[in-house]
N, C-alpha and C. Protein backbone atom coordinates (compact mmCIF):
# COMPACT_ATOMS: atom_id res chain seq x y z
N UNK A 1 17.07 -1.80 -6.29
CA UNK A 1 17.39 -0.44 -6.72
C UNK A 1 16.57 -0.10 -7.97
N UNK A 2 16.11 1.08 -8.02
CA UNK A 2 14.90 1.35 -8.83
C UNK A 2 15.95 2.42 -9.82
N UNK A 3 15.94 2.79 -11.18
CA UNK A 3 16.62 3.42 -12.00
C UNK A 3 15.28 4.28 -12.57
N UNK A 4 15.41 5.26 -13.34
CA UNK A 4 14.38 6.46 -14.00
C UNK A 4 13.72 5.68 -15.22
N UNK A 5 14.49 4.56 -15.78
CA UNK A 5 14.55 3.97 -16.78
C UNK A 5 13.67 2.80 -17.06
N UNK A 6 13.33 2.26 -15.50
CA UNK A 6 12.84 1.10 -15.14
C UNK A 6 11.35 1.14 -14.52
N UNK A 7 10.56 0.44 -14.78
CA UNK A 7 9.45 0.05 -14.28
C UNK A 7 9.53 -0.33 -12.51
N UNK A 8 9.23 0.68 -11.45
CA UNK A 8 9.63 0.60 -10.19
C UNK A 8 8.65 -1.21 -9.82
N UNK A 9 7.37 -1.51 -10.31
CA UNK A 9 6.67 -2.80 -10.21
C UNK A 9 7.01 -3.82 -10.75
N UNK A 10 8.09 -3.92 -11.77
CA UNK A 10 8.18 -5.06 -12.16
C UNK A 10 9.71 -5.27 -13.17
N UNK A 11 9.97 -4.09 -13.04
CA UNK A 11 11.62 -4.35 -13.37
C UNK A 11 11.85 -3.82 -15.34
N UNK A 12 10.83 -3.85 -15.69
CA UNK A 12 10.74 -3.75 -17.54
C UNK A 12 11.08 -2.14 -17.58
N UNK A 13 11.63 -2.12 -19.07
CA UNK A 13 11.60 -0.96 -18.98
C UNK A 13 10.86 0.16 -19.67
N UNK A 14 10.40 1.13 -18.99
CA UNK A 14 8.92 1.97 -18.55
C UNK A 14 8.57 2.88 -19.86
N UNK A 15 9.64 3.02 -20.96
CA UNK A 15 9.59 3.97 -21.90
C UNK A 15 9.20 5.05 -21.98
N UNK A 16 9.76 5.92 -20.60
CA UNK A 16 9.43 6.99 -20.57
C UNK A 16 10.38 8.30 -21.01
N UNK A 17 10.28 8.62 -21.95
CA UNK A 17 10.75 9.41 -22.86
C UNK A 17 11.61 10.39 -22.13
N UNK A 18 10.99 11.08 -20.70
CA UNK A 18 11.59 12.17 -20.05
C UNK A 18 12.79 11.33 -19.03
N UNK A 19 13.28 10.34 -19.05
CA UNK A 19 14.08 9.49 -18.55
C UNK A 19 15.27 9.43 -19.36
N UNK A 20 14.80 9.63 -20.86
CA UNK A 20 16.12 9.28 -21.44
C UNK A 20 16.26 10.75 -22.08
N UNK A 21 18.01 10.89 -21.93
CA UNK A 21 18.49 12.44 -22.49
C UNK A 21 17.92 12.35 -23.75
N UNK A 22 17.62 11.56 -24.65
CA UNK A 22 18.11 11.58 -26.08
C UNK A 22 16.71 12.16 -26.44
N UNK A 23 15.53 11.47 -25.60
CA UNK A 23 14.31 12.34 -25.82
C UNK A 23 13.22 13.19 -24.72
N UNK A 24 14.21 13.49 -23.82
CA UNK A 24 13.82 13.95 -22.71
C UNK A 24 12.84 15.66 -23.12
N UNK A 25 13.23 16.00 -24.71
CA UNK A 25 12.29 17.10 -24.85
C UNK A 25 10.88 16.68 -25.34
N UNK A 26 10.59 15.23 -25.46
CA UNK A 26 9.47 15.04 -26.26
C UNK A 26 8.50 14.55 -24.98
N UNK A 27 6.76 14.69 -25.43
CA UNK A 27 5.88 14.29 -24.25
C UNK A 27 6.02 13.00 -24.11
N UNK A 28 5.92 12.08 -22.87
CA UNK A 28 6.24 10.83 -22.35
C UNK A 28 4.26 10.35 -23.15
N UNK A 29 5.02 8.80 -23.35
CA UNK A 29 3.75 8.25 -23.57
C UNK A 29 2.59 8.37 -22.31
N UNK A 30 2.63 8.19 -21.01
CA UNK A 30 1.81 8.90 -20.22
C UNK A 30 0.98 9.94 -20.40
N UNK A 31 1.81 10.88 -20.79
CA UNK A 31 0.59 12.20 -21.16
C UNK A 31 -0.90 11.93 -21.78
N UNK A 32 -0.87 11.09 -22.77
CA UNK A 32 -1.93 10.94 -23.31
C UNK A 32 -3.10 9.74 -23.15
N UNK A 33 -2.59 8.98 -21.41
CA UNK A 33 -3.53 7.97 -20.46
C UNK A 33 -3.83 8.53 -19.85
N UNK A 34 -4.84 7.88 -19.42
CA UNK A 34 -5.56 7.85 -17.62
C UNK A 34 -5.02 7.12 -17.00
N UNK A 35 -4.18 7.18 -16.07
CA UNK A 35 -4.06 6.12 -15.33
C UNK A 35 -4.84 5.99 -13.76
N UNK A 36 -5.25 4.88 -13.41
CA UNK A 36 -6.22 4.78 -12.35
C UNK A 36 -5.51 4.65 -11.18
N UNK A 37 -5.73 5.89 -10.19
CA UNK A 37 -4.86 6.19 -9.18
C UNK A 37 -5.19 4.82 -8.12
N UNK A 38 -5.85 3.69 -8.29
CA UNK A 38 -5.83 2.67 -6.98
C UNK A 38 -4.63 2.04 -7.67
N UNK A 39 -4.21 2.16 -8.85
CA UNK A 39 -2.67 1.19 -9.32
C UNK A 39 -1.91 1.93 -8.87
N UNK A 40 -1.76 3.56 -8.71
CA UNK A 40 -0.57 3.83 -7.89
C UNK A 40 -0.42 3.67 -6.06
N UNK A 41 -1.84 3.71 -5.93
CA UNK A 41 -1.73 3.42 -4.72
C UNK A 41 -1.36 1.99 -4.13
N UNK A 42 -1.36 1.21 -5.39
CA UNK A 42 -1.44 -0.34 -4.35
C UNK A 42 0.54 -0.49 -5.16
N UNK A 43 1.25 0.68 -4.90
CA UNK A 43 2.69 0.29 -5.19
C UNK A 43 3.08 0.31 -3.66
N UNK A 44 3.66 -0.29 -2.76
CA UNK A 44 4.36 -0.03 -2.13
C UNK A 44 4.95 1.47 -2.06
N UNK A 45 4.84 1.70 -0.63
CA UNK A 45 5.27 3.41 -0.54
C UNK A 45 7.13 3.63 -0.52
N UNK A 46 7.41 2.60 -0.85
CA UNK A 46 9.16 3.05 -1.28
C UNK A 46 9.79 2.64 -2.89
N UNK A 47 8.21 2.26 -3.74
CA UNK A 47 8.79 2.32 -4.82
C UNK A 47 7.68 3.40 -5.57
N UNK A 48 6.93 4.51 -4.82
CA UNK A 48 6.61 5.75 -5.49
C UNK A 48 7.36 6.74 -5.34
N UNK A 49 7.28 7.47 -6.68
CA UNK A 49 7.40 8.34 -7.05
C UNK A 49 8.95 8.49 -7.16
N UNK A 50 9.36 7.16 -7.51
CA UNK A 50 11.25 6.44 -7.60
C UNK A 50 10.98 6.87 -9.19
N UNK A 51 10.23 6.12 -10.17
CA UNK A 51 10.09 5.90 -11.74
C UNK A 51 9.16 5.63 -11.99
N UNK A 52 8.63 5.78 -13.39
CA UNK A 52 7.32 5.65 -13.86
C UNK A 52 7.21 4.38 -14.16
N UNK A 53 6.01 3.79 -13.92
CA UNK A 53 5.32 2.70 -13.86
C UNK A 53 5.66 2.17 -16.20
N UNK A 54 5.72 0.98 -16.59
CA UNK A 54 5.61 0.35 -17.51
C UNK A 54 4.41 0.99 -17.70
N UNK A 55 4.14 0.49 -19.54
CA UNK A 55 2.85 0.67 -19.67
C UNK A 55 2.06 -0.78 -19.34
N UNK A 56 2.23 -1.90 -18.99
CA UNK A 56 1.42 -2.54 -18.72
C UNK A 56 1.18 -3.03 -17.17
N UNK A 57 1.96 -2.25 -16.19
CA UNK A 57 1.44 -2.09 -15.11
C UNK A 57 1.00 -0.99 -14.65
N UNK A 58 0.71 -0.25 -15.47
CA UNK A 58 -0.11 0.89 -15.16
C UNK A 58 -1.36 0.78 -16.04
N UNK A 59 -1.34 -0.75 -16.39
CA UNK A 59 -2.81 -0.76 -17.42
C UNK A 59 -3.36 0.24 -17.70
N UNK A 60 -2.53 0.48 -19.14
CA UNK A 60 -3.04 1.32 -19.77
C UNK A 60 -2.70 0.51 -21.39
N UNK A 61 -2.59 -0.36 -21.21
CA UNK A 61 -1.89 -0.73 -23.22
C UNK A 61 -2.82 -0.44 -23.76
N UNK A 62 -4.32 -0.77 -23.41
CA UNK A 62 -5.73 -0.62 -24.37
C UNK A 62 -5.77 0.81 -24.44
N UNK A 63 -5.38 1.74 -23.88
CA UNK A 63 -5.91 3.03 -24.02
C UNK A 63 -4.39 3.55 -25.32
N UNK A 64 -3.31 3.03 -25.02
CA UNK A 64 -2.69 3.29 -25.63
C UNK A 64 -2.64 2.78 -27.22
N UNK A 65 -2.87 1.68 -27.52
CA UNK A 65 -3.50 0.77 -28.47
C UNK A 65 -4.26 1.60 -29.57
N UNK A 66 -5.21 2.44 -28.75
CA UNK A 66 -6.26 3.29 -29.24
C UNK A 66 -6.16 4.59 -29.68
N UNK A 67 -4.83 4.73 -29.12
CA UNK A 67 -3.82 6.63 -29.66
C UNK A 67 -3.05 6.17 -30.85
N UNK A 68 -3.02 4.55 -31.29
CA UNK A 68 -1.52 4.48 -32.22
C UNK A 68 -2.56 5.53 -33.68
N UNK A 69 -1.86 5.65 -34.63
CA UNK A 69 -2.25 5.98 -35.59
C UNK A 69 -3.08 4.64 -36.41
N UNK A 70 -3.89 4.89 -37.28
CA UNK A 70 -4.46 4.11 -38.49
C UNK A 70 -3.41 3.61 -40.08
């Protein structure tokens, strides 16, 4: 069972901001990756478009790494 909360690939949870009420008005860390559509494609077609992918199975930590502040 896949939750909004959860990483549908690997069970962690996905920190996606629009998942949780408390910050569901703020932009999800996603907004500001690329993510490379052959990682969504190689999910199994009954765990898309259930919850957003973690950030490290949607390899993206390096891109994110690179948005933190100085």
């Amino acid at each position: 069972m896949t939750t909004a909360t959860l990483c549908p690939a690997c069970g962690a949870r996905n920190d996606c901001t629009l998942a949780d009420p408390r910050t569901a008005d703020q932009a999800c860390w996603c907004y500001s990756v690329t993510i490379d559509p052959a990682v969504l494609e190689a999910l199994p077609d009954a765990l898309r478009n259930q919850a957003c992918l973690c950030p490290r199975c949607a390899q993206v930590d390096a891109q994110l790494r690179g948005a933190e502040p100085l």
